[in-house]
C-alpha atoms as a PDB file:
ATOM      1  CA  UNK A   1     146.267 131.871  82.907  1.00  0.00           C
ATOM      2  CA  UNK A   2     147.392 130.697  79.521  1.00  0.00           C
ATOM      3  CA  UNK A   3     148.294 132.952  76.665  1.00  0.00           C
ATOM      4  CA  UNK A   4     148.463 131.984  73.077  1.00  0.00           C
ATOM      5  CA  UNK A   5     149.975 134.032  70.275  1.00  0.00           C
ATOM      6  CA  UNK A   6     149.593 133.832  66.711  1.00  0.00           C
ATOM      7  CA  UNK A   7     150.752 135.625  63.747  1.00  0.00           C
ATOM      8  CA  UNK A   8     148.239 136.677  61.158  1.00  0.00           C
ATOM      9  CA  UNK A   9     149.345 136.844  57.652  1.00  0.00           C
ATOM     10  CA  UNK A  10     149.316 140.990  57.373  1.00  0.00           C
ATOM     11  CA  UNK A  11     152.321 140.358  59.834  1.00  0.00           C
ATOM     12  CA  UNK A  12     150.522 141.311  63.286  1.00  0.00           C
ATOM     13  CA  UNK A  13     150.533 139.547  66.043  1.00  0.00           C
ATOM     14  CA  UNK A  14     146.780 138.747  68.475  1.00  0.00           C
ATOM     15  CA  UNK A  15     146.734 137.792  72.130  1.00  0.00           C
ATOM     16  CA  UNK A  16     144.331 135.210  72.953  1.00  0.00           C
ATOM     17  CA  UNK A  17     143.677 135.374  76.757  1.00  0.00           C
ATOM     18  CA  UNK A  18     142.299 131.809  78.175  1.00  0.00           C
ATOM     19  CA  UNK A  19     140.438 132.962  81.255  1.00  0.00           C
ATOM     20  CA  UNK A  20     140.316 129.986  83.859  1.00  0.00           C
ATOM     21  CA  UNK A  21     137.511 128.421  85.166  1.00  0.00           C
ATOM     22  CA  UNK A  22     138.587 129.839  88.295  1.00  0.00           C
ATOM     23  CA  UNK A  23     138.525 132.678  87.502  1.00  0.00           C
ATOM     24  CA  UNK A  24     135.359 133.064  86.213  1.00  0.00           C
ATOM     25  CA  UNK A  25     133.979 131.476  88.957  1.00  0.00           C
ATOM     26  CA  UNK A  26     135.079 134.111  91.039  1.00  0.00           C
ATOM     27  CA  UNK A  27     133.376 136.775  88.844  1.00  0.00           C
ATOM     28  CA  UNK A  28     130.067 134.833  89.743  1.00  0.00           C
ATOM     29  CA  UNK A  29     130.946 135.138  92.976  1.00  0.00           C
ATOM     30  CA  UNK A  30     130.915 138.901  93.498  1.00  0.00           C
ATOM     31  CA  UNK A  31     127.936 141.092  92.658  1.00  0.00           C
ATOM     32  CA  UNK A  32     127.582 144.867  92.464  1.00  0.00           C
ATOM     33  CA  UNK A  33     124.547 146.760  92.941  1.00  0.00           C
ATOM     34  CA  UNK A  34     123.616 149.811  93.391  1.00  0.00           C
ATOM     35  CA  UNK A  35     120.393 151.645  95.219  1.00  0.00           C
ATOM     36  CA  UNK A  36     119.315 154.709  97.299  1.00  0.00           C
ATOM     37  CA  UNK A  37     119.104 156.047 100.620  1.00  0.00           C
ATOM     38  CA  UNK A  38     115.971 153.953 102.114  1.00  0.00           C
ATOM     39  CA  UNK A  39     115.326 151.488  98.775  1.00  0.00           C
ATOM     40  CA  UNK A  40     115.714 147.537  99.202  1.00  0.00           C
ATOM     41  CA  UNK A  41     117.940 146.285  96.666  1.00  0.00           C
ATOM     42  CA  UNK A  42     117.533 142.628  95.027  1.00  0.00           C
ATOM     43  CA  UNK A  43     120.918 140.837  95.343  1.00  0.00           C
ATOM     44  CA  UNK A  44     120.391 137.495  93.914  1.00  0.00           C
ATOM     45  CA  UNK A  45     117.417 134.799  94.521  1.00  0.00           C
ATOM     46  CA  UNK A  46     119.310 131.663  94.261  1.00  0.00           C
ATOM     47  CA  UNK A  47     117.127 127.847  93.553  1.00  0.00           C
ATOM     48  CA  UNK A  48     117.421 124.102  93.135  1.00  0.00           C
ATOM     49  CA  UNK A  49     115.812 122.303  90.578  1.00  0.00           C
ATOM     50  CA  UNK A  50     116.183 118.861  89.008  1.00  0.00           C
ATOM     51  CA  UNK A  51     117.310 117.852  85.622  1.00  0.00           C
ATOM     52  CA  UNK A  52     113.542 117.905  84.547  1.00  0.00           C
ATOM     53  CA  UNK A  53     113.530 121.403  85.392  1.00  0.00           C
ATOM     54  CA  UNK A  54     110.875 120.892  88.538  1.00  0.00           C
ATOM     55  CA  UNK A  55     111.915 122.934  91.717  1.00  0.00           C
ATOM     56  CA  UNK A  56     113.347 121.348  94.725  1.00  0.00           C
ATOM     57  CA  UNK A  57     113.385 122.514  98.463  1.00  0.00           C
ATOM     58  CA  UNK A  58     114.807 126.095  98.231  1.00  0.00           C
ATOM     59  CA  UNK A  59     118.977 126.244  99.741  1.00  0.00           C
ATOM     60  CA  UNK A  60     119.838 127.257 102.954  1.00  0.00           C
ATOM     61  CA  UNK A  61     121.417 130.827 103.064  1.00  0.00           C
ATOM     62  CA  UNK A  62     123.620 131.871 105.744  1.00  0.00           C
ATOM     63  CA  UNK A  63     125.078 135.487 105.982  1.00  0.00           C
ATOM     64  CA  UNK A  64     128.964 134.866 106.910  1.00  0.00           C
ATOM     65  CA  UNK A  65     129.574 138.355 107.405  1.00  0.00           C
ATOM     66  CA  UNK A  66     126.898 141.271 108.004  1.00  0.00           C
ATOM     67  CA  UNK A  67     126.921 144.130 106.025  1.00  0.00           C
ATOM     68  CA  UNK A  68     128.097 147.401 108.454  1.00  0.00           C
ATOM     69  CA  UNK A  69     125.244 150.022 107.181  1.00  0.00           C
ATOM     70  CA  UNK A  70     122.458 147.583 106.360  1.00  0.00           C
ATOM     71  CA  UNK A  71     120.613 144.729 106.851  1.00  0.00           C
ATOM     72  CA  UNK A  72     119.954 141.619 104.750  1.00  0.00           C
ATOM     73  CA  UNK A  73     115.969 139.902 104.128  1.00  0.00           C
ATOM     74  CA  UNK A  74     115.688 136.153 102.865  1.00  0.00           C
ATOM     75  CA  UNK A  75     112.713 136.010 101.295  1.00  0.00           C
ATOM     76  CA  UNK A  76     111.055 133.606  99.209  1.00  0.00           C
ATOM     77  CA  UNK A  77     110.512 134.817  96.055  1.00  0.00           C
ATOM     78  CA  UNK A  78     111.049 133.245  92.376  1.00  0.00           C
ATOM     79  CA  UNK A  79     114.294 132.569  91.016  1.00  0.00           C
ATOM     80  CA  UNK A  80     116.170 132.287  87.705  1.00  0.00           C
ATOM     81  CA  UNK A  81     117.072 128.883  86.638  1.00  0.00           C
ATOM     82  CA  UNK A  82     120.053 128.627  84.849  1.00  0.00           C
ATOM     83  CA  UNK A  83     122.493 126.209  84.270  1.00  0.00           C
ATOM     84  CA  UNK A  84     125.556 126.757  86.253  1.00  0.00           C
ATOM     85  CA  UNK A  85     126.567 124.738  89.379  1.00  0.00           C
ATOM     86  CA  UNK A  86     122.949 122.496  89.710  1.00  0.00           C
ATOM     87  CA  UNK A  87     120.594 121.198  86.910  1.00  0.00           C
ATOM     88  CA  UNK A  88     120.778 120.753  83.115  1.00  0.00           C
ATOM     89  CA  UNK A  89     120.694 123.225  80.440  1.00  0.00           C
ATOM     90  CA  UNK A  90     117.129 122.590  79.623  1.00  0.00           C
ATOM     91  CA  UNK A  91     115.879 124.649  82.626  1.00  0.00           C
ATOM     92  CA  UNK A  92     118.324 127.712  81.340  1.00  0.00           C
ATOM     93  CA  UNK A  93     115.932 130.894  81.557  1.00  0.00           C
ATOM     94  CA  UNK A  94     112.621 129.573  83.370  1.00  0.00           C
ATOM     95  CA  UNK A  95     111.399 130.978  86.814  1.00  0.00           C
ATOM     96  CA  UNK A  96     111.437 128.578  90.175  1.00  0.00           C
ATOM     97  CA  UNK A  97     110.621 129.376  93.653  1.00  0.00           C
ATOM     98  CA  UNK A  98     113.725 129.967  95.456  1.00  0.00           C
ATOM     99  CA  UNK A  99     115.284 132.725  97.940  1.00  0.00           C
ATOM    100  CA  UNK A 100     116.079 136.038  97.644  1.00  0.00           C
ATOM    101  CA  UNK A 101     118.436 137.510  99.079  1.00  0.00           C
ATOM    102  CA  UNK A 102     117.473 141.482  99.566  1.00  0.00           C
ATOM    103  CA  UNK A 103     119.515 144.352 100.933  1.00  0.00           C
ATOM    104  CA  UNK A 104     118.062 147.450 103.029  1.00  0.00           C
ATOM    105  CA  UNK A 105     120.265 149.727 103.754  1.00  0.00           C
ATOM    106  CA  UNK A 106     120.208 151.713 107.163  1.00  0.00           C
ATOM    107  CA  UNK A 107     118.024 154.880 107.103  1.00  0.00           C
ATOM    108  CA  UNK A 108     120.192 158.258 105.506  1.00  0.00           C
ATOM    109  CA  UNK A 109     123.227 155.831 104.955  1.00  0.00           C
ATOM    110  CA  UNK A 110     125.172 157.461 102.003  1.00  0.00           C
ATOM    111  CA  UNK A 111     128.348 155.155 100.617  1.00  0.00           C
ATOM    112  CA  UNK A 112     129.611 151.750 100.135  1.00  0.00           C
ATOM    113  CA  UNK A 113     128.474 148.638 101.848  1.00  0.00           C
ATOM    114  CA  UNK A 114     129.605 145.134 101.642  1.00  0.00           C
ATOM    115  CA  UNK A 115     128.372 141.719 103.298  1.00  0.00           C
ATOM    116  CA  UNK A 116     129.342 137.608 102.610  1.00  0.00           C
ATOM    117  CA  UNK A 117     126.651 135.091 102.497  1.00  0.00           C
ATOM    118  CA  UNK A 118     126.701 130.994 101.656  1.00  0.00           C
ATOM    119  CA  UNK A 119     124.601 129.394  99.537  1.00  0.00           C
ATOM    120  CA  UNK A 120     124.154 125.599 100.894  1.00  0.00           C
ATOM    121  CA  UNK A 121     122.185 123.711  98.353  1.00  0.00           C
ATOM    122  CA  UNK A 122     120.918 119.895  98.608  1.00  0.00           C
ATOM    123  CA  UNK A 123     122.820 118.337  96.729  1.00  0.00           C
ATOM    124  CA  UNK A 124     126.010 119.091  98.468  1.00  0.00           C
ATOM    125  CA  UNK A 125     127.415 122.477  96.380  1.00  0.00           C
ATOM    126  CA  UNK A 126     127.718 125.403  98.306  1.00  0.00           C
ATOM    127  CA  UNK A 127     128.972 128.943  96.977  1.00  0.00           C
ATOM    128  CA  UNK A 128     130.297 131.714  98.724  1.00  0.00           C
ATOM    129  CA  UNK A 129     128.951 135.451  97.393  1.00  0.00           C
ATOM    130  CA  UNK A 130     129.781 138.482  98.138  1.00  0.00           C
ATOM    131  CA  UNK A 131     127.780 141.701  97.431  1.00  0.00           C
ATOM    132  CA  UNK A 132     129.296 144.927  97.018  1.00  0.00           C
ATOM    133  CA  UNK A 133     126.180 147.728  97.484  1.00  0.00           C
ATOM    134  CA  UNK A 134     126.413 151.764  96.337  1.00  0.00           C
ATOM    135  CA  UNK A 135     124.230 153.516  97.908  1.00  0.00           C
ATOM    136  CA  UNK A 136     123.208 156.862  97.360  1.00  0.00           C
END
């Protein structure tokens, strides 16, 4: 990760921090969530659209690695568009159908859950996520 100094005029120095696109990619890659004993939780609903913002067949999700307390519901359901990884900036903050992927954790479970799925869309991207679950 790069790091670039400069000295302001007062005679202090600043840190810029250059994250890398790794990096943030990574980020997008884990998600947190929390819920309660018995209550669903909506992970993510994930969708492919094209660069005219009109929804294509919805990606193939596979769960990689179960969660240990809980169990995991693809549903369809709509979906966030947004501009990272598949289709243009123009379809940034309208609704598609997609999947979503929904957690349910196992009856009284109190604690910390975690589970890997992949995303597989069309076009040839695929993402790995992986949700990290409180439950209460």
């Amino acid at each position: 990760m790069p790091l670039s100094f400069a000295r302001l005029s007062t005679g202090f120095m600043f840190c810029v921090i250059a994250t890398s696109a790794v990096s943030q990619q990574q980020d997008q890659n884990i998600v947190h969530r929390h819920t309660l004993a018995d209550k669903e939780v909506l992970i993510r609903a994930h969708a492919e659209w094209n660069g005219s913002c009109v929804a294509l067949a919805p990606p193939r999700i596979d769960v990689t690695d179960a969660p240990a307390h809980g169990h995991i519901d693809l549903r369809p359901g709509d979906a966030p568009l947004g501009s990272n990884y598949v289709g243009g900036t123009n379809c940034e903050g309208r609704m598609g159908p997609g999947i979503q992927v929904i957690y349910v954790p196992d009856g009284a479970f109190h604690g910390s859950d975690v589970f890997t799925y992949e995303v597989q869309y069309h076009r040839g991207t695929a993402r790995t996520i992986q949700a990290k679950i409180s439950v209460e």
